[in-house]
Protein backbone atom coordinates (compact mmCIF):
# COMPACT_ATOMS: atom_id res chain seq x y z
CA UNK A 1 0.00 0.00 0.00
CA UNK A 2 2.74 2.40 0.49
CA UNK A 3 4.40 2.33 -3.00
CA UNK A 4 0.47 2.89 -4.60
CA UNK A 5 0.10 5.71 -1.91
CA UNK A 6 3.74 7.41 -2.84
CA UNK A 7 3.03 6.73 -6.76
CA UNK A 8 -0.47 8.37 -6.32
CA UNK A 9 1.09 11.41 -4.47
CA UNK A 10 3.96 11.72 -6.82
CA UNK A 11 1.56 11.68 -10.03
CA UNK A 12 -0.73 14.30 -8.31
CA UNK A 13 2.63 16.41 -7.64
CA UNK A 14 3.65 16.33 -11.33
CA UNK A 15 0.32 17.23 -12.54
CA UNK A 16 0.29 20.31 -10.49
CA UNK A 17 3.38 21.77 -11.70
CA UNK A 18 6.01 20.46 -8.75
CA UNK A 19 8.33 19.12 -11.48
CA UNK A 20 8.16 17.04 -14.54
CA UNK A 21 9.72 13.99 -12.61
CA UNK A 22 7.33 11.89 -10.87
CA UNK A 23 8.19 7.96 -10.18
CA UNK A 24 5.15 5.63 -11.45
CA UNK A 25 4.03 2.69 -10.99
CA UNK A 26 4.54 2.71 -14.79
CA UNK A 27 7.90 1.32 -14.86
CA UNK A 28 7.76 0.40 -18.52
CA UNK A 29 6.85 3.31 -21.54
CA UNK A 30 3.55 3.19 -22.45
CA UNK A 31 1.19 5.51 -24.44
CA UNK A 32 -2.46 6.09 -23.11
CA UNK A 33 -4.27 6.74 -26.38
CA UNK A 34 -7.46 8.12 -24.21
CA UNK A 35 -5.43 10.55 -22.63
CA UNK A 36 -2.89 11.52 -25.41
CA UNK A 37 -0.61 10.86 -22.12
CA UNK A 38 2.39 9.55 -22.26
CA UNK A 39 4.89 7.74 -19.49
CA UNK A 40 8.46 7.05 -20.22
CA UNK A 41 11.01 6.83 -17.97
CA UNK A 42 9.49 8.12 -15.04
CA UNK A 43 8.03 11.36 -17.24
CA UNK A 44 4.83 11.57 -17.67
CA UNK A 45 4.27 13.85 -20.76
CA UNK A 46 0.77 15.55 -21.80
CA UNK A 47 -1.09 15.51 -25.06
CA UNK A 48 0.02 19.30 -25.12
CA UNK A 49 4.15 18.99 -24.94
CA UNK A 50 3.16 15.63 -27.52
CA UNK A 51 1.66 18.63 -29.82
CA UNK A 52 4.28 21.09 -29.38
CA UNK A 53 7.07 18.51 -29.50
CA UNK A 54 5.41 17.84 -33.41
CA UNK A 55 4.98 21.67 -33.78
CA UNK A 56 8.38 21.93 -33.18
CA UNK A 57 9.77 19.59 -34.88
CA UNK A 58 7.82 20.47 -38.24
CA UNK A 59 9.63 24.13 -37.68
CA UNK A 60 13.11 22.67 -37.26
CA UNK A 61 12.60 20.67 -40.64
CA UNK A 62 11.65 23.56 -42.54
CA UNK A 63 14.57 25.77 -41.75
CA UNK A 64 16.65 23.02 -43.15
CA UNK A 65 18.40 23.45 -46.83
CA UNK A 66 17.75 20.67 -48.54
CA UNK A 67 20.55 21.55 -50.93
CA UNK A 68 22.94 21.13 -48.27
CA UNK A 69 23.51 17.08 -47.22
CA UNK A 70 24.12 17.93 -43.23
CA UNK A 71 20.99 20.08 -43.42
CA UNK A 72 19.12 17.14 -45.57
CA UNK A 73 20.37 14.56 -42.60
CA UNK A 74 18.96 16.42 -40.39
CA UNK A 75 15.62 17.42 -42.25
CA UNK A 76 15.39 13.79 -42.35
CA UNK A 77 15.96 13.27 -38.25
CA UNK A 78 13.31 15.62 -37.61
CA UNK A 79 11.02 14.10 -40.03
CA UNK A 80 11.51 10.90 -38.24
CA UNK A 81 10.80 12.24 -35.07
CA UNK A 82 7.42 13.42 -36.63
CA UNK A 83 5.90 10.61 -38.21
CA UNK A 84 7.06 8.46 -34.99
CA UNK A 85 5.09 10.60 -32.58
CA UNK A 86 1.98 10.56 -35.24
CA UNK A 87 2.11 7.01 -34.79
CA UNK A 88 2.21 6.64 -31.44
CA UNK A 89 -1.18 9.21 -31.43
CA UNK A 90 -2.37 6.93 -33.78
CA UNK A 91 -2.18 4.23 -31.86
CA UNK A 92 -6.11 2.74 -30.64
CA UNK A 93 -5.02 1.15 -27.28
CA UNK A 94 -2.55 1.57 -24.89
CA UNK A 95 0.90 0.82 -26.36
CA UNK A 96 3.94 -0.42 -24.08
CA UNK A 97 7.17 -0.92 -24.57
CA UNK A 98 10.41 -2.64 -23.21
């Protein structure tokens, strides 16, 4: 009862602002498709930051001169980074991994 009570106080804690750290019960990633929430590695990161991550990401790639290769490679990391968080939103059910 007393990791489910220190779980349930950290995940209140990180929802209110105290940090972006909490420690879950969640010890493995996972994706909660109803909530657009995601947990990995102890973070547990909102359908908001998930928007703004793609947001950002999309602005990154267009600065990116596609006539020069190091700017291609890395038009090509952020596009990466894109369609792999689309996926994940994608996704019906909750989605873990290892």
């Amino acid at each position: 009862m007393g990791d489910t009570r220190t779980d349930l106080i950290n995940q209140l804690a990180a929802s209110m602002g105290a940090g972006d750290y909490a420690k879950t019960r969640f010890e493995e990633s996972r994706y909660d498709a109803d909530t657009g929430t995601l947990y990995c590695d102890g973070y547990v990161i909102s359908k908001t930051v998930i928007d703004e991550a793609i947001q950002h990401f999309n602005l990154m790639q267009k600065k990116c001169d596609m006539n020069d290769p190091a700017s291609r490679h890395m038009a090509m990391i952020y596009k990466t980074a894109i369609e792999g968080i689309k996926r994940l939103k994608e996704s019906k059910s909750d989605t873990t991994s290892k």
